[in-house]
C-alpha atoms as a PDB file:
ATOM      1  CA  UNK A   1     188.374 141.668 131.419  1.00  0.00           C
ATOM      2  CA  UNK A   2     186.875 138.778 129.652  1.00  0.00           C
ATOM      3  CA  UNK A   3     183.164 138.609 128.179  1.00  0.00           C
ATOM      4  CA  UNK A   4     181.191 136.339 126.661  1.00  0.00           C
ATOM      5  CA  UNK A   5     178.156 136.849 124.282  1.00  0.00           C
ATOM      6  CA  UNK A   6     175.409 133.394 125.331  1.00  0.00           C
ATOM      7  CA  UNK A   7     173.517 132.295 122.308  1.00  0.00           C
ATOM      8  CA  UNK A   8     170.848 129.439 122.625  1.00  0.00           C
ATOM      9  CA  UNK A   9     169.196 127.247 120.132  1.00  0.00           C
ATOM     10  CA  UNK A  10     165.575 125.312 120.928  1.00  0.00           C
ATOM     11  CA  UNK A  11     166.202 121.204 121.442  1.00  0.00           C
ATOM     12  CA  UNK A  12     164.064 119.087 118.985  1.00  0.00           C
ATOM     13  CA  UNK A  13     164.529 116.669 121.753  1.00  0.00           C
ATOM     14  CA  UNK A  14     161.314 118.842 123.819  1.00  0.00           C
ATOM     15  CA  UNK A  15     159.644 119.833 120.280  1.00  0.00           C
ATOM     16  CA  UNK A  16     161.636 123.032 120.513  1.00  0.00           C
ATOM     17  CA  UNK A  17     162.831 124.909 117.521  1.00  0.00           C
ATOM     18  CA  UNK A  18     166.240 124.608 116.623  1.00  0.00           C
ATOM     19  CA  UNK A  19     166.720 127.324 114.058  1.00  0.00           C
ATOM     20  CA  UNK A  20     165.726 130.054 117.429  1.00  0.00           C
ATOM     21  CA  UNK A  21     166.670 130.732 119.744  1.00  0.00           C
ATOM     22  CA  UNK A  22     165.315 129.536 123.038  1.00  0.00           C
ATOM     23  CA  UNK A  23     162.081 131.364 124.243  1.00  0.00           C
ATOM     24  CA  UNK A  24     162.184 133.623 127.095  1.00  0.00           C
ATOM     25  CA  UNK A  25     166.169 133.708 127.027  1.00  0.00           C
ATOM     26  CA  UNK A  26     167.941 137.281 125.903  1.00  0.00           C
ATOM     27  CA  UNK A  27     169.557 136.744 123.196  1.00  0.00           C
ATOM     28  CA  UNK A  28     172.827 137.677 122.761  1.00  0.00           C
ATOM     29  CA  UNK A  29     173.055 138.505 126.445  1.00  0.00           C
ATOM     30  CA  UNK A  30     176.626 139.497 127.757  1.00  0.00           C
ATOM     31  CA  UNK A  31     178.676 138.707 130.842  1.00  0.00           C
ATOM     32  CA  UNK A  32     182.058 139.812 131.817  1.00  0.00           C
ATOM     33  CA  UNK A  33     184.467 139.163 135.108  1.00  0.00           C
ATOM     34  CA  UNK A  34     187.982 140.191 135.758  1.00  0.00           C
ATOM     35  CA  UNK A  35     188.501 136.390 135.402  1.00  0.00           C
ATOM     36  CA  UNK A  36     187.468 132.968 133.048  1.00  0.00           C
ATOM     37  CA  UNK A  37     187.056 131.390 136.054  1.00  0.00           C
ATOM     38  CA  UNK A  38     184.491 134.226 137.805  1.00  0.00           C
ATOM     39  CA  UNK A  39     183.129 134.205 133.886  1.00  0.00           C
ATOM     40  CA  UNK A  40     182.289 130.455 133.926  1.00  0.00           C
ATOM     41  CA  UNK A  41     180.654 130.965 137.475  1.00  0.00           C
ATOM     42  CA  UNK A  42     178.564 133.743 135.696  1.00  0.00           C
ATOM     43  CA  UNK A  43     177.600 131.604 132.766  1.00  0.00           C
ATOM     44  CA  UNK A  44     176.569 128.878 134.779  1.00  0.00           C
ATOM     45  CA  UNK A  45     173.920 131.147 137.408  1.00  0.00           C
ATOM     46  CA  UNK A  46     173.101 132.094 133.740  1.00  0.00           C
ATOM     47  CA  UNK A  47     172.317 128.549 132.703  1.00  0.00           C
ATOM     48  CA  UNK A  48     170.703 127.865 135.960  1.00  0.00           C
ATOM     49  CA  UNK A  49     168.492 131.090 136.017  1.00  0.00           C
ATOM     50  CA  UNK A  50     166.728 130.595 132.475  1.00  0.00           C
ATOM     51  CA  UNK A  51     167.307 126.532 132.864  1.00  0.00           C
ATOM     52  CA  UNK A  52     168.923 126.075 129.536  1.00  0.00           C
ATOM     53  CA  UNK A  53     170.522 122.580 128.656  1.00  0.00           C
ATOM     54  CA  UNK A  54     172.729 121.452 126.893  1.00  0.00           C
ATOM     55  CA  UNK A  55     170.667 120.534 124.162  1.00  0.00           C
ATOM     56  CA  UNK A  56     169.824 124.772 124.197  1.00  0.00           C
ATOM     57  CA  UNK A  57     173.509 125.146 124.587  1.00  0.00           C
ATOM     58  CA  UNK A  58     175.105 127.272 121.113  1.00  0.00           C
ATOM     59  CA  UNK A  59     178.852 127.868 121.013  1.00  0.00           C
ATOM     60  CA  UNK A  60     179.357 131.222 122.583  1.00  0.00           C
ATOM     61  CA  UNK A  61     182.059 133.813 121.456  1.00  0.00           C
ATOM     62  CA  UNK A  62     184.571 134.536 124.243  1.00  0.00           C
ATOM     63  CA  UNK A  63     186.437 137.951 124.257  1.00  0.00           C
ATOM     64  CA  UNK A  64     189.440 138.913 126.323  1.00  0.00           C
ATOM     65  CA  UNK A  65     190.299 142.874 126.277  1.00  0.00           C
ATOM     66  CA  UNK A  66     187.654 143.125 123.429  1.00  0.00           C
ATOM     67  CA  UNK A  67     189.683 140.400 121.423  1.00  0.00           C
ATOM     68  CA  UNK A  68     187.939 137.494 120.191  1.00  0.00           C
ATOM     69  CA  UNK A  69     189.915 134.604 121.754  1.00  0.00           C
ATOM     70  CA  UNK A  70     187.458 131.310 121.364  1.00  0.00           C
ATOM     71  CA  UNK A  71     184.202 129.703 122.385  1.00  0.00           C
ATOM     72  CA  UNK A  72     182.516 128.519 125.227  1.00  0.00           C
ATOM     73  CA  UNK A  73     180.898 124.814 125.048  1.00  0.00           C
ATOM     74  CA  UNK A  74     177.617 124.293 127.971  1.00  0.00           C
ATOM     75  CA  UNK A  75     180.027 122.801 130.835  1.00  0.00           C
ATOM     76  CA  UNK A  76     182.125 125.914 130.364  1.00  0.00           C
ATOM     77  CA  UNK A  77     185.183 124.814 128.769  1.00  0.00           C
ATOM     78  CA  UNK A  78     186.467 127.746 126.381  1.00  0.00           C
ATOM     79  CA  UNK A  79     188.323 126.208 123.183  1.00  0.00           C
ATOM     80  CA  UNK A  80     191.251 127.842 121.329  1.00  0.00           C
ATOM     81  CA  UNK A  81     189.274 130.334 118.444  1.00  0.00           C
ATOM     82  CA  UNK A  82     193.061 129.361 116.394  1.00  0.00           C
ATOM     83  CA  UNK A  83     192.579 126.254 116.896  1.00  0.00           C
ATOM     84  CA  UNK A  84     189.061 125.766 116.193  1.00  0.00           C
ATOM     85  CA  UNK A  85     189.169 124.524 112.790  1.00  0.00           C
ATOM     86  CA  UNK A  86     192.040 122.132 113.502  1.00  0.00           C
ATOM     87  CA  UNK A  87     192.294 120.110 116.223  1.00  0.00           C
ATOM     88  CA  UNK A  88     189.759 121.731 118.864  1.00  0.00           C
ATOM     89  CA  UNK A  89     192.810 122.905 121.741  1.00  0.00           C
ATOM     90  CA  UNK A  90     191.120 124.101 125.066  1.00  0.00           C
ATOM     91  CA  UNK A  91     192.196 127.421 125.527  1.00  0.00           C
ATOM     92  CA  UNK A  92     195.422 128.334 128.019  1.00  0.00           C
ATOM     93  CA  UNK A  93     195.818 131.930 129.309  1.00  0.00           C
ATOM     94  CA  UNK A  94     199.203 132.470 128.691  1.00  0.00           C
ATOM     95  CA  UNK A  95     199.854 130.090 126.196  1.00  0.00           C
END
């Protein structure tokens, strides 16, 4: 099972506060499917629902099995959390 936790930030670009998160969006809300792929489909109804943008869009944590495996950027790529700090590798089940 994988799961994500969806953080937002406000956009300066629409006078919005960017040290808060983005009004009228749970915070910290999580999602799960058997699947990245059902996962990403989830995130995005999530995106569409409370219309957040990219500019709203904050790294979100991405857990498989409870493990911490990387982050999810807004057009719901999920990158490598060992590679983070290095050289930003998209993250490969399997791999």
């Amino acid at each position: 099972m994988f799961k994500v936790i969806i953080t937002t930030v406000g956009n300066p670009d629409y006078n919005q506060d960017p040290d808060r998160p983005l009004w009228g969006v749970p915070e910290g809300e999580a999602l799960d499917a058997p699947t990245l792929e059902a996962l990403v489909e989830k995130v995005r109804e999530f995106q569409d629902d409370y219309d957040i943008g990219g500019g709203n869009w904050s790294l979100c944590r991405v857990f498989k099995a409870e493990k911490l495996i990387g982050f999810m950027s807004y057009n719901g790529r999920v990158w490598d959390r060992e590679r983070w700090d290095k050289d930003a590798v998209e993250y490969k089940e399997g791999v």
